[in-house]
C-alpha atoms as a PDB file:
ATOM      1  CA  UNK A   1     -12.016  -8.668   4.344  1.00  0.00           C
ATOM      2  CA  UNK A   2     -14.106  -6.273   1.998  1.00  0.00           C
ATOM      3  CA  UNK A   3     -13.500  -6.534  -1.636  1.00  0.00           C
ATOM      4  CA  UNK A   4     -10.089  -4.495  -3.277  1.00  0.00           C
ATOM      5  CA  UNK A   5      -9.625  -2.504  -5.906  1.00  0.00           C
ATOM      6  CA  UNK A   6      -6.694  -0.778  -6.899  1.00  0.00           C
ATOM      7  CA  UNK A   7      -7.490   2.136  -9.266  1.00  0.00           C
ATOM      8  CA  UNK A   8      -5.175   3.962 -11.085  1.00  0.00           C
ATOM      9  CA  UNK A   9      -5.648   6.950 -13.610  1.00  0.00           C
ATOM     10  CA  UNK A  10      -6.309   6.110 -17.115  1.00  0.00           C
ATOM     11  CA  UNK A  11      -6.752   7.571 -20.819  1.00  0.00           C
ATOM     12  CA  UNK A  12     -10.351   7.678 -20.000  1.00  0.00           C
ATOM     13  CA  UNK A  13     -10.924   8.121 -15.722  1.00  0.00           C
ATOM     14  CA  UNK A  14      -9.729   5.862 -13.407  1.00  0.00           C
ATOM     15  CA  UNK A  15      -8.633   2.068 -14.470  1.00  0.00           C
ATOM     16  CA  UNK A  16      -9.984  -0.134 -11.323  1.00  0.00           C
ATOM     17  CA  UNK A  17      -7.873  -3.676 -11.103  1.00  0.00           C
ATOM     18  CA  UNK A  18      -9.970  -6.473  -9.013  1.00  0.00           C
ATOM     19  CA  UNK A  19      -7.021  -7.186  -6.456  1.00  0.00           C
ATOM     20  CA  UNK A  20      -8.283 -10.696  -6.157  1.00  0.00           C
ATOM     21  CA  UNK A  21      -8.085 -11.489  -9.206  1.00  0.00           C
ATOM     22  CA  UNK A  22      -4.909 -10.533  -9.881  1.00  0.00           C
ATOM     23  CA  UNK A  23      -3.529 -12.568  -7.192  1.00  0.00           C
ATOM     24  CA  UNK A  24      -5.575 -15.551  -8.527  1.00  0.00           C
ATOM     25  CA  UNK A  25      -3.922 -14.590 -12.170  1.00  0.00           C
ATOM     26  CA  UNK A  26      -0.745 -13.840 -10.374  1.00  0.00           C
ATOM     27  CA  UNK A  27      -0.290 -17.572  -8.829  1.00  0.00           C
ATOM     28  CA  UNK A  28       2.877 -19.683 -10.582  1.00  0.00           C
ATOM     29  CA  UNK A  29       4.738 -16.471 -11.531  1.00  0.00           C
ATOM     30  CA  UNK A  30       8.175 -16.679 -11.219  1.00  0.00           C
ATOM     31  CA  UNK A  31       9.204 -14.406  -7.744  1.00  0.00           C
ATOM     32  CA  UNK A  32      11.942 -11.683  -7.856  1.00  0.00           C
ATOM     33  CA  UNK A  33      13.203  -9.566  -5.200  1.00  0.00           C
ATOM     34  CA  UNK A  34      13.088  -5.910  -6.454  1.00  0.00           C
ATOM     35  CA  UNK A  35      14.695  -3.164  -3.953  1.00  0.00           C
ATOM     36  CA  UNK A  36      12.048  -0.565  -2.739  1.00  0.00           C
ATOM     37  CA  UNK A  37      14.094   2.096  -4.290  1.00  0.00           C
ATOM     38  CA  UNK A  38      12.938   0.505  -7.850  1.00  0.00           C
ATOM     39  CA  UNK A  39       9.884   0.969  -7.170  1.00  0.00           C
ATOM     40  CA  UNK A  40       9.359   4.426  -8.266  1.00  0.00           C
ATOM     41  CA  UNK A  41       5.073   4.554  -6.510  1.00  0.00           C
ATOM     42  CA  UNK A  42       6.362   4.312  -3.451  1.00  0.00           C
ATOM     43  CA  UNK A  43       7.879   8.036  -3.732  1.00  0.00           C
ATOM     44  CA  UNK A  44       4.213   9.661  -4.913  1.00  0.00           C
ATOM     45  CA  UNK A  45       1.280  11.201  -3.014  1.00  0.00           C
ATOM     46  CA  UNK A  46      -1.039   9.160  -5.154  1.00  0.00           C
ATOM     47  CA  UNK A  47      -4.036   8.058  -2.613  1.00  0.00           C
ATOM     48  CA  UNK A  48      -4.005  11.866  -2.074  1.00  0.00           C
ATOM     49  CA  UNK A  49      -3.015  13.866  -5.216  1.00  0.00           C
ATOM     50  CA  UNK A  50      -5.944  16.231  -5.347  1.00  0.00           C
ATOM     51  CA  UNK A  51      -6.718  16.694  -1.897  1.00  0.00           C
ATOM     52  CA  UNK A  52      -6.279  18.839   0.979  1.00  0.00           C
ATOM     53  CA  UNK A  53      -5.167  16.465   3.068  1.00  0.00           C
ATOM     54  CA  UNK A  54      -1.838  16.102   4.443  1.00  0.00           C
ATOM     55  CA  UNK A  55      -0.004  12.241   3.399  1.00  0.00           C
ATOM     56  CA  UNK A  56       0.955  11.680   7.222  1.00  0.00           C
ATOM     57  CA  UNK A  57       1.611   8.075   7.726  1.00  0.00           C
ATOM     58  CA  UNK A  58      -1.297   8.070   9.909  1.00  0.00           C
ATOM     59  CA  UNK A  59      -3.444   8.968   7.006  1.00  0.00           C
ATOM     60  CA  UNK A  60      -1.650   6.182   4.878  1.00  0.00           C
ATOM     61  CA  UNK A  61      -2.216   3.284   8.008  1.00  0.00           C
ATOM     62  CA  UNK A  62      -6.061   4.569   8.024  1.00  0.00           C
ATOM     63  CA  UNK A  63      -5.990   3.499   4.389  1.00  0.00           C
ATOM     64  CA  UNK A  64      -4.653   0.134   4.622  1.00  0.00           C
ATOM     65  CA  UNK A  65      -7.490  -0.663   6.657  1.00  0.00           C
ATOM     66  CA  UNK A  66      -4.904  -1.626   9.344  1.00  0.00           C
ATOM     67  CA  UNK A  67      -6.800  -2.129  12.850  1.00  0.00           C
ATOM     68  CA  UNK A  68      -3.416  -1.154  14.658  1.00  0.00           C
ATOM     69  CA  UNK A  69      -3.113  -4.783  16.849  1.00  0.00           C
ATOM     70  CA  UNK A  70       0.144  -7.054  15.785  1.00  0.00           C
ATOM     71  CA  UNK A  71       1.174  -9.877  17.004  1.00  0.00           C
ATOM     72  CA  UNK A  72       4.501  -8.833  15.814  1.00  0.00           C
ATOM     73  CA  UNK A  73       7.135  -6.634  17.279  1.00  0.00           C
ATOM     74  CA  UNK A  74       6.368  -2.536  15.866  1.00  0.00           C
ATOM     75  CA  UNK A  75      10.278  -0.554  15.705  1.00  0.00           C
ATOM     76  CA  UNK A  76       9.935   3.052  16.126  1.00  0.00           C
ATOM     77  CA  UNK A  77      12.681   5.588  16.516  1.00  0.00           C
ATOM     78  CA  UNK A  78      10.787   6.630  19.673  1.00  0.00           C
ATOM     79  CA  UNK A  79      10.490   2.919  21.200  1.00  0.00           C
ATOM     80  CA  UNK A  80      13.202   1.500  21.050  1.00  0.00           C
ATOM     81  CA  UNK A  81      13.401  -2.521  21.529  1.00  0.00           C
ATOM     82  CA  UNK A  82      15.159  -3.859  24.391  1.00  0.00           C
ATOM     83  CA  UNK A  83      17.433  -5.982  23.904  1.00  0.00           C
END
């Protein structure tokens, strides 16, 4: 996998956090579950504030870099899994 950053505006430009390392600085933290609705980022347009393009969740899956294979099961409210 290519190298992540994770930038985020600052007082000066954009602040770019090495994700790697943060997971490296991250290890032995305590864990806590925190509900998604705490989580106040999830809510913003941020990878596209500024542009003309639309957030579809198309757009949003092209950015993860997911290729779109799973070996898991994929619920959608227009494929329903059999029982």
């Amino acid at each position: 996998m290519r190298k992540q950053y994770h930038f985020w505006p600052g007082e000066e430009g954009l602040d770019a956090w090495d994700v790697d390392r943060l997971i490296r600085l991250a290890r032995g933290l305590p864990v806590r579950e925190v509900p998604l609705d705490a989580i106040k980022d999830l809510d913003t347009d941020y990878w596209f504030a500024g542009s003309s393009e639309a957030p579809t969740v198309r757009k949003v899956v092209e950015h993860s870099g997911w290729s779109g294979r799973s070996t898991r099961p994929i619920r959608s409210s227009w494929a329903p899994m059999a029982a």
